[in-house]
Each structure stands twice: as C-alpha cells, then as structure tokens.
N, C-alpha and C. Protein backbone atom coordinates (compact mmCIF):
# COMPACT_ATOMS: atom_id res chain seq x y z
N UNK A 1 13.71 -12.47 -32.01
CA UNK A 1 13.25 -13.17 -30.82
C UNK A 1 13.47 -12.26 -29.60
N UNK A 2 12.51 -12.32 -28.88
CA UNK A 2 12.82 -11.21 -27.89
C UNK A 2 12.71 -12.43 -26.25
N UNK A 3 13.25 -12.36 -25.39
CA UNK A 3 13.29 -12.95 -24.02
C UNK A 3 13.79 -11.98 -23.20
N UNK A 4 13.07 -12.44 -21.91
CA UNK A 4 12.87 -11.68 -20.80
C UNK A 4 13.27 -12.83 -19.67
N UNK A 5 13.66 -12.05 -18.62
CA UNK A 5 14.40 -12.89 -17.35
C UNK A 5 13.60 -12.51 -16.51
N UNK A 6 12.83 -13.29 -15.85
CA UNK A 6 11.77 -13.32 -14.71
C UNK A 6 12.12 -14.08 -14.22
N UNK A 7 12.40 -13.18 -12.98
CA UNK A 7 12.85 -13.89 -11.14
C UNK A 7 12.61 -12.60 -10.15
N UNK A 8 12.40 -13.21 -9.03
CA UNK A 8 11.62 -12.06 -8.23
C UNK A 8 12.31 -12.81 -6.95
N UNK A 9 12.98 -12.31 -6.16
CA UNK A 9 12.92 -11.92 -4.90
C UNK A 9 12.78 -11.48 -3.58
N UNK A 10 11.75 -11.72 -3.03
CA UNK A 10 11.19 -10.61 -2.17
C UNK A 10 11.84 -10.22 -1.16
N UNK A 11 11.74 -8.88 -0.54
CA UNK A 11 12.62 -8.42 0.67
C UNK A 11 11.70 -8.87 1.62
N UNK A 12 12.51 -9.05 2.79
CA UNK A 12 12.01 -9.30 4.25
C UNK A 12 11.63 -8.37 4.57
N UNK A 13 10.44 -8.00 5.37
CA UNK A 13 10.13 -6.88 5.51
C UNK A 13 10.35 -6.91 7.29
N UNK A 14 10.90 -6.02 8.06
CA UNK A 14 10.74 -5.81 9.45
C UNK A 14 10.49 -4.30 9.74
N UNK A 15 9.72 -4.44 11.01
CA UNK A 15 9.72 -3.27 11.68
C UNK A 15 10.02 -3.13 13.16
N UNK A 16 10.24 -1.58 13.22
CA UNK A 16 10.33 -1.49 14.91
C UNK A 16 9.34 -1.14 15.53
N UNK A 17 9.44 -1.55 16.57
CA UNK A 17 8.67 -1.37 17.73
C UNK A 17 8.63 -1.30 18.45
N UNK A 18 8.48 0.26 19.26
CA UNK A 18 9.48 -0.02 20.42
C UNK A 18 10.98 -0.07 21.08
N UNK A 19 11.40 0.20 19.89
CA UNK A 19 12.78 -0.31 19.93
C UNK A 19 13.56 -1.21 19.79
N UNK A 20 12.40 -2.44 19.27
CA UNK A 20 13.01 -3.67 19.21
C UNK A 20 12.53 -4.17 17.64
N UNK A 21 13.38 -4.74 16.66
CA UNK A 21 13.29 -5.22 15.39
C UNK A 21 12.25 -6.37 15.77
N UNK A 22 11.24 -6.68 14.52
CA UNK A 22 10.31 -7.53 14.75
C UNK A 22 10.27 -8.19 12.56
N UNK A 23 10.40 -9.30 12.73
CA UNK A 23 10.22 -9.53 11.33
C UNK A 23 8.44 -9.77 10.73
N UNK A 24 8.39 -8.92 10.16
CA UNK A 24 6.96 -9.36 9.38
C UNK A 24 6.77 -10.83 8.43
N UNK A 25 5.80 -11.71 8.70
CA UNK A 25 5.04 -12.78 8.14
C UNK A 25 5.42 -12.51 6.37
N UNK A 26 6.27 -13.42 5.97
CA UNK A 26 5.95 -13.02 4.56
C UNK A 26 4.97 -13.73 3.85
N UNK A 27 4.27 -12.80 2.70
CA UNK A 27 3.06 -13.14 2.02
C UNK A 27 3.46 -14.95 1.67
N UNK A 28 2.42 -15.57 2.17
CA UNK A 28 2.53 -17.08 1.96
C UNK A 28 0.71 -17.10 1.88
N UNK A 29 -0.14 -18.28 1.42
CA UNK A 29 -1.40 -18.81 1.25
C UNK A 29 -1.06 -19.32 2.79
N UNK A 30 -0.57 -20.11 3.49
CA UNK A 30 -1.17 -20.33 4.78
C UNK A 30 -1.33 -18.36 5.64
N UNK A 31 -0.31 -17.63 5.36
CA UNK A 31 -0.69 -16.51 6.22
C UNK A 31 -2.03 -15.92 5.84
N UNK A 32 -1.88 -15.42 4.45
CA UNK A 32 -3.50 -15.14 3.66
C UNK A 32 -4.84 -15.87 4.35
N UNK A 33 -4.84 -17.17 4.10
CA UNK A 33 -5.82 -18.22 4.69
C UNK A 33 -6.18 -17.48 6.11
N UNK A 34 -5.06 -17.25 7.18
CA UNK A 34 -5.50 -16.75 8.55
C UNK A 34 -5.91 -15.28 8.24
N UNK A 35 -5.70 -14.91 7.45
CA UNK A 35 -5.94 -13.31 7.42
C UNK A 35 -7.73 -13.22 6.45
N UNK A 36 -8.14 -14.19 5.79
CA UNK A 36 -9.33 -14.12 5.81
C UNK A 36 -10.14 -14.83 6.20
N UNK A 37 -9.50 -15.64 7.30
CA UNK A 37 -10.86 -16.11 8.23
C UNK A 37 -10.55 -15.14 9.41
N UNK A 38 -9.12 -14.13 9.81
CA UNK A 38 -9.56 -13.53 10.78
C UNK A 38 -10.98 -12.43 9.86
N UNK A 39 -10.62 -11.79 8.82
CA UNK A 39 -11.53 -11.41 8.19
C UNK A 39 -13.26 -11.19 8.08
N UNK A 40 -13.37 -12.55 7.92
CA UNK A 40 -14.77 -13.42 8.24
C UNK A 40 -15.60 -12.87 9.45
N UNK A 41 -14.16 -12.78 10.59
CA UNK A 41 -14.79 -12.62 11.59
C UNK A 41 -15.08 -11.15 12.31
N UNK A 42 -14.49 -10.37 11.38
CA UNK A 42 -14.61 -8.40 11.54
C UNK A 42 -16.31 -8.79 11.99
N UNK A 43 -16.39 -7.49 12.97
CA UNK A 43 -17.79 -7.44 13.15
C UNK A 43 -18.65 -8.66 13.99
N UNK A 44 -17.85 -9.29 14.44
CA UNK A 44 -18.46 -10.39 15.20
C UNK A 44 -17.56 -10.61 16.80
N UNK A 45 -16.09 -10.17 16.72
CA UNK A 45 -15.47 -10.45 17.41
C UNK A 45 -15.25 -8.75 18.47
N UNK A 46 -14.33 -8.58 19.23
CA UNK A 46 -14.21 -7.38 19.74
C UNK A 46 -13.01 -6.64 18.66
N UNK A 47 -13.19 -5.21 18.74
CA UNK A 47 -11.66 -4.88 18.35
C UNK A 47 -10.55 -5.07 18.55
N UNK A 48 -10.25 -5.24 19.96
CA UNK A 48 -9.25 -5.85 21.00
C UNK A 48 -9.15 -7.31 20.51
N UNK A 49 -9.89 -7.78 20.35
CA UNK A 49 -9.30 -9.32 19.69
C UNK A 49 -8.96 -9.23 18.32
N UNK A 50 -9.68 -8.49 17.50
CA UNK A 50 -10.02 -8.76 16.05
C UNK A 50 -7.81 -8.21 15.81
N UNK A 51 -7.67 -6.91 16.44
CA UNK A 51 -6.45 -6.39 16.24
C UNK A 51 -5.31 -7.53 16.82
N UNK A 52 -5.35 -7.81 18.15
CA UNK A 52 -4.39 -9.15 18.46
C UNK A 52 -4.43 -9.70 17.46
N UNK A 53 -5.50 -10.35 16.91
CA UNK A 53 -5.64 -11.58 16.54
C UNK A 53 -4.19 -11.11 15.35
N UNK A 54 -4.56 -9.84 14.52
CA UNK A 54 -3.55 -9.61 13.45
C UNK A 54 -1.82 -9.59 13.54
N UNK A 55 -2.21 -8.80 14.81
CA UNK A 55 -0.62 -8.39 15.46
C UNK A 55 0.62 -10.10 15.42
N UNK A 56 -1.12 -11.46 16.05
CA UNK A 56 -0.63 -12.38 16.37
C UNK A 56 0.08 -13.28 15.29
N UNK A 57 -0.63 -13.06 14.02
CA UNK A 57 -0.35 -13.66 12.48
C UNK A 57 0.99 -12.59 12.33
N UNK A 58 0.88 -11.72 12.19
CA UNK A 58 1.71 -10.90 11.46
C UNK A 58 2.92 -10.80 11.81
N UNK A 59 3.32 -10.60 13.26
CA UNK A 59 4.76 -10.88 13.93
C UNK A 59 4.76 -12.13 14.74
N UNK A 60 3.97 -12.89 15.17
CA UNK A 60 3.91 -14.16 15.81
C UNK A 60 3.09 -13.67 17.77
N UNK A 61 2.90 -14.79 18.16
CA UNK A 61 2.26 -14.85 19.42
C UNK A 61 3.21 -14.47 20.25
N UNK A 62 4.31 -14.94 20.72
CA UNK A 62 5.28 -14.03 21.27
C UNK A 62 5.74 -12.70 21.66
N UNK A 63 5.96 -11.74 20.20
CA UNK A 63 5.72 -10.43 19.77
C UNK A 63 4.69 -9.83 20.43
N UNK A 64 3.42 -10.47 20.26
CA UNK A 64 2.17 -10.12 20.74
C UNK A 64 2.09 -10.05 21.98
N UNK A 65 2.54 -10.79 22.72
CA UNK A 65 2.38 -11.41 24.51
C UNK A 65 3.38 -9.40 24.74
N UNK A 66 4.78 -9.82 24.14
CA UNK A 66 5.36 -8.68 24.10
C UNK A 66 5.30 -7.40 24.19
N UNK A 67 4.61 -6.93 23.45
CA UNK A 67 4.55 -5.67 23.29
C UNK A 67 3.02 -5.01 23.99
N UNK A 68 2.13 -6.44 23.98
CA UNK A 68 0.46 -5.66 24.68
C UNK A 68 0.63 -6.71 25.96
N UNK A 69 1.39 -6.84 26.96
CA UNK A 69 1.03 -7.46 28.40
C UNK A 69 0.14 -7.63 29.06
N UNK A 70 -0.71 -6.48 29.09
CA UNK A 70 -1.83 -5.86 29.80
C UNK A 70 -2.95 -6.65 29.38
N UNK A 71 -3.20 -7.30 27.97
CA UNK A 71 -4.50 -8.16 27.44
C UNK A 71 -5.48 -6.84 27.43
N UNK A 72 -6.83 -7.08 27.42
CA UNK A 72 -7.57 -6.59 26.97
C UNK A 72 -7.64 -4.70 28.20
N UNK A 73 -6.54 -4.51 28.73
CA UNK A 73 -6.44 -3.28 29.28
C UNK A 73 -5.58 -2.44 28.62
N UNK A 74 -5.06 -3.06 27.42
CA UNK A 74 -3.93 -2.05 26.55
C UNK A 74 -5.10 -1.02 25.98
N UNK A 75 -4.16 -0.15 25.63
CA UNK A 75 -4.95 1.50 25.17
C UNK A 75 -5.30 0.37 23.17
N UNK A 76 -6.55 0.97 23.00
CA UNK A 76 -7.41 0.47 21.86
C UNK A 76 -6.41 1.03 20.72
N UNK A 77 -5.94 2.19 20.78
CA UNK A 77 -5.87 3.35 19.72
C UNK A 77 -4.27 2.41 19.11
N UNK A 78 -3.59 2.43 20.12
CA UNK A 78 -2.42 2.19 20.24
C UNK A 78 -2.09 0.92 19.22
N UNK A 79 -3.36 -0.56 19.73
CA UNK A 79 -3.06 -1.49 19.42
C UNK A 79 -3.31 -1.23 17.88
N UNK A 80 -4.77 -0.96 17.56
CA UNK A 80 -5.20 -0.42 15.89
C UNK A 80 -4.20 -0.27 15.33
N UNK A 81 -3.21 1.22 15.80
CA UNK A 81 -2.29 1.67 15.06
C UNK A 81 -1.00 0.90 14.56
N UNK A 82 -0.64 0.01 15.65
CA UNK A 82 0.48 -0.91 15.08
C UNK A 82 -0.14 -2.17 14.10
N UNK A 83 -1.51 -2.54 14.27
CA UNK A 83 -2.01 -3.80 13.88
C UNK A 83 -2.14 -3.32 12.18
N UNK A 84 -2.57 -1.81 11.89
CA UNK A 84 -3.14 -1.47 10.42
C UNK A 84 -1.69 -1.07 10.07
N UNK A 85 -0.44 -0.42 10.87
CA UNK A 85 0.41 -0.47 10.04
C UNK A 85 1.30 -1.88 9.74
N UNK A 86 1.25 -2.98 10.81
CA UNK A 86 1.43 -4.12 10.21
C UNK A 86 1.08 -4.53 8.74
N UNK A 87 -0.50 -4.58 8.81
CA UNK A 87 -0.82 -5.18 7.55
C UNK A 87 0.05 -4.25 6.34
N UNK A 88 -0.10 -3.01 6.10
CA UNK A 88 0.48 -2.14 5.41
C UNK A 88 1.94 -2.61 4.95
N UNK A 89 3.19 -3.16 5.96
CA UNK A 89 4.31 -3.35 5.61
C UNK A 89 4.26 -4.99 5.23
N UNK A 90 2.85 -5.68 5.62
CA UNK A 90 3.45 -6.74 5.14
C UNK A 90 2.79 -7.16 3.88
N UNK A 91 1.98 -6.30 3.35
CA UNK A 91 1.39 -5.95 1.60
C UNK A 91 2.56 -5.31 0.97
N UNK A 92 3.26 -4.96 1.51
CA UNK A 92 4.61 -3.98 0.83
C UNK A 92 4.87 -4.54 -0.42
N UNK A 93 5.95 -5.84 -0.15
CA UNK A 93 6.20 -5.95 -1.62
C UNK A 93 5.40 -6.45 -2.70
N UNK A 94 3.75 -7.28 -2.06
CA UNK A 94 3.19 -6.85 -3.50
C UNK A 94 2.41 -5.80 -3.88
N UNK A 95 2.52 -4.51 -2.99
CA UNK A 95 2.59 -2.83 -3.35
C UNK A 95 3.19 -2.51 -4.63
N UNK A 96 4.46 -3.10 -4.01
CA UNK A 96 5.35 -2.40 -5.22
C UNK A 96 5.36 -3.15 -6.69
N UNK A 97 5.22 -4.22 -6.67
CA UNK A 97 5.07 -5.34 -7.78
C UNK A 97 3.97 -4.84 -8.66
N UNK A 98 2.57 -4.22 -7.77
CA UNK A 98 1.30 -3.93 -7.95
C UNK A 98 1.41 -2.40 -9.17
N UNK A 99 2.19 -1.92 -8.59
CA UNK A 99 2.62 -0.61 -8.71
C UNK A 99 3.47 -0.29 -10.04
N UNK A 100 4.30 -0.95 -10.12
CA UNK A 100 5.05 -1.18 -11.24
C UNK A 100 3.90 -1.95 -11.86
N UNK A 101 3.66 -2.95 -12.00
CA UNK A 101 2.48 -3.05 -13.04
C UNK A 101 1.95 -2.29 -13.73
N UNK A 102 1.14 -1.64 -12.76
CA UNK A 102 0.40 -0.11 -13.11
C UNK A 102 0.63 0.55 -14.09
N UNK A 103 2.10 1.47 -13.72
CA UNK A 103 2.85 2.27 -14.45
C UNK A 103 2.96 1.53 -15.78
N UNK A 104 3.50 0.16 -16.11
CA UNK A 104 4.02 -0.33 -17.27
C UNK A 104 2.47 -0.25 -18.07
N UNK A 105 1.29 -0.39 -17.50
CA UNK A 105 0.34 -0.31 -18.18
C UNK A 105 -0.23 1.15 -18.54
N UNK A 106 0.18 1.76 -18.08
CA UNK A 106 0.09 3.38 -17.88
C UNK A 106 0.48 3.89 -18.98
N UNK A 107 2.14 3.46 -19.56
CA UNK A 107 2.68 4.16 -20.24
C UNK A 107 2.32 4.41 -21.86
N UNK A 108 2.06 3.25 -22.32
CA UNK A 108 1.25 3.88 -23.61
C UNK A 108 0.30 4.72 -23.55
N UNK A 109 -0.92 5.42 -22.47
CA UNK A 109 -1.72 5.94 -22.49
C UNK A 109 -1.00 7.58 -22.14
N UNK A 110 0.07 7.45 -21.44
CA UNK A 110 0.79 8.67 -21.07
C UNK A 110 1.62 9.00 -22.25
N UNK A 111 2.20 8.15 -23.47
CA UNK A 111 2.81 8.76 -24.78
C UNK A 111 1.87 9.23 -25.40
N UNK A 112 0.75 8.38 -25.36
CA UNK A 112 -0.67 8.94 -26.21
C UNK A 112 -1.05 10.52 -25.71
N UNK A 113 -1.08 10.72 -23.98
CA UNK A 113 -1.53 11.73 -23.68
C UNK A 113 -0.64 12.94 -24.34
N UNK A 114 0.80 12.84 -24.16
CA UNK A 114 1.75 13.57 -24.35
C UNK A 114 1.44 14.58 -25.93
N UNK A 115 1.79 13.57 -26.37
CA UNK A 115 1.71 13.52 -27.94
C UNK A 115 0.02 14.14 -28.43
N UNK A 116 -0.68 14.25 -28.11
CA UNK A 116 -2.04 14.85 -27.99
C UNK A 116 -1.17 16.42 -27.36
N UNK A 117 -0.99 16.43 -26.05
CA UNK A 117 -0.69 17.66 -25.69
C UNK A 117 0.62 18.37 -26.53
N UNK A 118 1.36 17.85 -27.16
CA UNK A 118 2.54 18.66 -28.00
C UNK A 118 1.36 19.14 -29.29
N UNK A 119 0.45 18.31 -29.92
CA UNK A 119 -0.25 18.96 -30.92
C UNK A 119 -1.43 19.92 -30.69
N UNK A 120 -1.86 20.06 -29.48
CA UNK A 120 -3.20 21.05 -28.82
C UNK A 120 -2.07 22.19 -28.26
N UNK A 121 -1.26 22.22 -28.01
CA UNK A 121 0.02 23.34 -27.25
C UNK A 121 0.01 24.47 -28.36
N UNK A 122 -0.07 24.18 -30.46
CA UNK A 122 -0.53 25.41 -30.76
C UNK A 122 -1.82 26.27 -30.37
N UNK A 123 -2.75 25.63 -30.67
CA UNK A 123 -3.88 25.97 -30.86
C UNK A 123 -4.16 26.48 -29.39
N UNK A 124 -3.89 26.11 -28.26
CA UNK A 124 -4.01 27.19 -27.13
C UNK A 124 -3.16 28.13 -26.96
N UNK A 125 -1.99 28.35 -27.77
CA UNK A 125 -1.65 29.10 -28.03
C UNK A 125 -2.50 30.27 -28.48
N UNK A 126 -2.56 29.85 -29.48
CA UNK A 126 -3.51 30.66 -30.60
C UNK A 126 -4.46 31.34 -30.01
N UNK A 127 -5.20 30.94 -28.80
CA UNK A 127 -6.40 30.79 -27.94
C UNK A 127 -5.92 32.29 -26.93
N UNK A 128 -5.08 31.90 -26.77
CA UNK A 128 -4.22 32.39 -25.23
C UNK A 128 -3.62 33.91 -26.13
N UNK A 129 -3.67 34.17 -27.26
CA UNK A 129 -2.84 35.38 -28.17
C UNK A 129 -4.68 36.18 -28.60
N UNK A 130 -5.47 35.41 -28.77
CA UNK A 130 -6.67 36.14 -29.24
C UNK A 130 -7.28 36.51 -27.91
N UNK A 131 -7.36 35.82 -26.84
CA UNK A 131 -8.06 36.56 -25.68
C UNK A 131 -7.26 37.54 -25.22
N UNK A 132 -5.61 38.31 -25.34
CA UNK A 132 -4.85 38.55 -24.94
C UNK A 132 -5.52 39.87 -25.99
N UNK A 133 -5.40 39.72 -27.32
CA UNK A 133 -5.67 40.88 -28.35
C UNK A 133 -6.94 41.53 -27.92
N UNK A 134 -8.11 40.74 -27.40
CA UNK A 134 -9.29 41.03 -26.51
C UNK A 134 -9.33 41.95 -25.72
N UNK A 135 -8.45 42.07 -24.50
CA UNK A 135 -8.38 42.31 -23.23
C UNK A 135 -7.78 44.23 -23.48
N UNK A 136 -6.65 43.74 -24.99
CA UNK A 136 -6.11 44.83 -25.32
C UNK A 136 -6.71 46.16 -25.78
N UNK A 137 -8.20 45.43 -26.65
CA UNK A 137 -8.60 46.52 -27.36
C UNK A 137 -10.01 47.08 -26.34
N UNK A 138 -10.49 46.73 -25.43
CA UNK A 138 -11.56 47.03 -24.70
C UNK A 138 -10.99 48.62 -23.60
C-alpha cells in the first residue's frame, strides 16, 4: 500500500515598494474573478487605468492612493513596471506548484533520455576515433 500526505500551505507573498512592505492579494476566485473582468477590459480602457485598476486588486486601494498620488500624471513606465511585477509575485506560489509539477512529469522522459545517451556515448565514440584516424592520414 503506498500513501502520500497532501497538504499545501501557501506563503504570503509581500513586496517592497518604496521602502515600505506591501502584502500581495493571495490567489482566491473572488481576486481571479476581478482580474478577468479587469482583463475583459485590456484594450478598451486607458493604460493608466487598466494598470491602477491591477495595482488596486493586488495590494488594495489604499496602497494605490499611496504610492501613485498624482492620478493620471504619474510617469506610465513606472506604474506598468510595478503593476506587471505585481501580477508576477502574486502567481508565485502557483509558479512554483506549476513547476514542480513539470519536473515530476519530466523525469521519466529525462531517465529515458539519459539511458539512451549512456548507450549512443560508444558509438560516438567510435565516430569521434574514425574521423580522428581521417584527419591523421590526409
């Protein structure tokens, strides 16, 4: 009989900004839900909103008021850059969940590969000694 212990914990994810700790939204169906109707709305809305709008889900309205004061006079580049690395840290842990998956599915194809390459390692040998005898006699 074989059993396995499945439990998962996720880390909190925060970042700085600024200098000041900010906690990231953890993955929940109500945050998702806002993140694809902000979605929906790519391409219809401004960048300047479309990015708030994320900043606003992702660390809260507060955060947001916080760090862009200015409203639609903050530098564009600036806001992008914190809004796409938001999303980034707050996909994190199912990155890594994603990731490890991967690998565990990976690994029979990587013993397979291996094991192929320990038995082709003569024969290029062999390969690598006759072009060598080649080179010798010309």
């Amino acid at each position: 009989m074989s059993m396995q212990i499945i439990d998962y914990e996720p880390k909190e994810v925060y970042v700085t900004i600024g200098g000041i700790d900010y906690r990231v939204a953890d993955r929940t169906e109500k945050v998702e839900k806002e993140l694809r109707e902000h979605d929906r709305k790519v391409g219809t809305i401004s960048q300047y909103e479309s990015d708030m709008e994320l900043v606003r889900i992702l660390i809260g309205k507060d955060a947001a008021k916080k760090l862009f004061p200015k409203g639609e006079d903050e530098n564009l580049d600036r806001l992008y850059y914190i809004a796409s690395k938001l999303v980034e840290c707050y996909k994190e842990n199912y990155n890594q969940i994603k990731a490890e998956s991967d690998r565990k599915l990976m690994e029979p194809v990587m013993t397979q590969l291996s094991e192929i390459s320990e038995k082709v390692k003569p024969i290029v040998s062999m390969a690598d000694s006759a072009t060598e005898k080649g080179k010798r006699t010309k």
